[in-house]
Protein backbone atom coordinates (compact mmCIF):
# COMPACT_ATOMS: atom_id res chain seq x y z
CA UNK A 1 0.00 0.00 0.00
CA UNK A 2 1.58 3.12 -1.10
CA UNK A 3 1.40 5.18 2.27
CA UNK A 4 3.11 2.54 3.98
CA UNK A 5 6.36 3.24 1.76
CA UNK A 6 5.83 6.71 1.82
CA UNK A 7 5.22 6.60 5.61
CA UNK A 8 8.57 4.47 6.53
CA UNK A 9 10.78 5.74 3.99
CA UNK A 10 10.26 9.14 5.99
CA UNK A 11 10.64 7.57 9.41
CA UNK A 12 14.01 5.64 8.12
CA UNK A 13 15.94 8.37 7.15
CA UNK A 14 14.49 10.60 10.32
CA UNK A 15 15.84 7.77 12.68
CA UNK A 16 19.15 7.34 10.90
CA UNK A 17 19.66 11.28 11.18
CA UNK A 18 18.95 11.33 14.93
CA UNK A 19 20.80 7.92 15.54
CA UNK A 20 23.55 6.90 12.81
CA UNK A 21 22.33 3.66 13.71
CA UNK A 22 22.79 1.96 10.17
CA UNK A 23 19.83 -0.66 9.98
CA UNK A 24 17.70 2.59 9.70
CA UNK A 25 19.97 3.70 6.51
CA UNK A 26 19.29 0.06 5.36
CA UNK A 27 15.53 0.06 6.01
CA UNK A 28 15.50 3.73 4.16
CA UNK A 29 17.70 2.94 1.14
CA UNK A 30 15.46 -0.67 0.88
CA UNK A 31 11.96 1.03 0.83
CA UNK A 32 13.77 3.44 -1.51
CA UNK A 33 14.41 0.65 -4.30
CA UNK A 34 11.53 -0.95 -3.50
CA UNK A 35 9.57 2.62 -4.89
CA UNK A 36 11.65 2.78 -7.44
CA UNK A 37 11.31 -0.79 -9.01
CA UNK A 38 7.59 -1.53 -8.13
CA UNK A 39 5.53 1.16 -6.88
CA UNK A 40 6.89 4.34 -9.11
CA UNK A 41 5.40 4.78 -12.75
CA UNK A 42 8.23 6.37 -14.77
CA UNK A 43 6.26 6.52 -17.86
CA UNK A 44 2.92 7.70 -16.51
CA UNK A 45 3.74 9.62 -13.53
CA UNK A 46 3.13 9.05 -9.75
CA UNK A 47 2.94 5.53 -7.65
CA UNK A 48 0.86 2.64 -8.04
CA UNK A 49 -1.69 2.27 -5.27
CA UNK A 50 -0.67 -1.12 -4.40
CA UNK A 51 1.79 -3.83 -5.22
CA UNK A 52 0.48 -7.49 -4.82
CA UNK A 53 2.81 -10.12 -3.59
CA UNK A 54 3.86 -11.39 -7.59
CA UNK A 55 5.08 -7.35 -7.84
CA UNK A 56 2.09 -6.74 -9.78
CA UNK A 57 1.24 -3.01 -9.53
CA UNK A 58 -2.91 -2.21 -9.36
CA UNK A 59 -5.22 0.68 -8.25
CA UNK A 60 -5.55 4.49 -8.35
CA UNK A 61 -2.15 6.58 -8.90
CA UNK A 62 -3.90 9.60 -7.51
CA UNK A 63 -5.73 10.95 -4.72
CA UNK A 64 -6.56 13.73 -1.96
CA UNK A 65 -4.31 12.04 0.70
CA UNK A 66 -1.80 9.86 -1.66
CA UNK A 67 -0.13 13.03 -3.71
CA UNK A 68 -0.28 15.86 -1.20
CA UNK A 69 -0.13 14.55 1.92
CA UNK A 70 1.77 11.26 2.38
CA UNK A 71 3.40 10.57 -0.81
CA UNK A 72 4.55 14.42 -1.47
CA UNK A 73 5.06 15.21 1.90
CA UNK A 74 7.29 12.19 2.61
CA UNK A 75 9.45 12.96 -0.88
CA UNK A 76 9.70 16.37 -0.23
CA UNK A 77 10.71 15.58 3.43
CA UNK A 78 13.23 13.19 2.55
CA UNK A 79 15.16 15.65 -0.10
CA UNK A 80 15.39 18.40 2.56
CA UNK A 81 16.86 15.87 4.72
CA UNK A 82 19.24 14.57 2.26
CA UNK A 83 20.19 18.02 0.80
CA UNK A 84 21.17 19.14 4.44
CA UNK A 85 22.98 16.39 4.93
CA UNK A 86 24.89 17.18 2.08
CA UNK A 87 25.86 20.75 3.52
């Protein structure tokens, strides 16, 4: 279910900030690919809803929580986190 990725890859990289502990880099950078390969649409835009257990992407790609709230809010999040890091 795409809140659930959008949801922990937020919380991931928030605990491996605070912490260093690495299993939360892991659990970040594993939800990350896992977006990337199976939930992300690269040719149509936005995530697939859900991915069954085959890795067979299904349902709406839009919505009044998925793109504003969870989903953007989680990516947008995560690159302000990553570009401070950087600093």
């Amino acid at each position: 279910m795409w809140w659930v990725q959008a949801e922990c890859l937020l919380s991931a990289l928030l605990m491996f900030r605070r912490t260093g502990d690495e299993r939360y880099r892991g659990a970040f950078e594993l939800t990350l690919g896992w977006i990337a390969e199976l939930q992300a649409d690269d040719a149509g835009g936005d995530w697939h809803a859900t991915v069954d257990r085959n890795g067979v992407p299904s349902g709406d790609k839009s919505g009044p929580w998925k793109d504003p709230y969870h989903q953007g809010r989680a990516v947008l999040d995560c690159l302000e986190l990553l570009g401070a890091s950087a600093d």
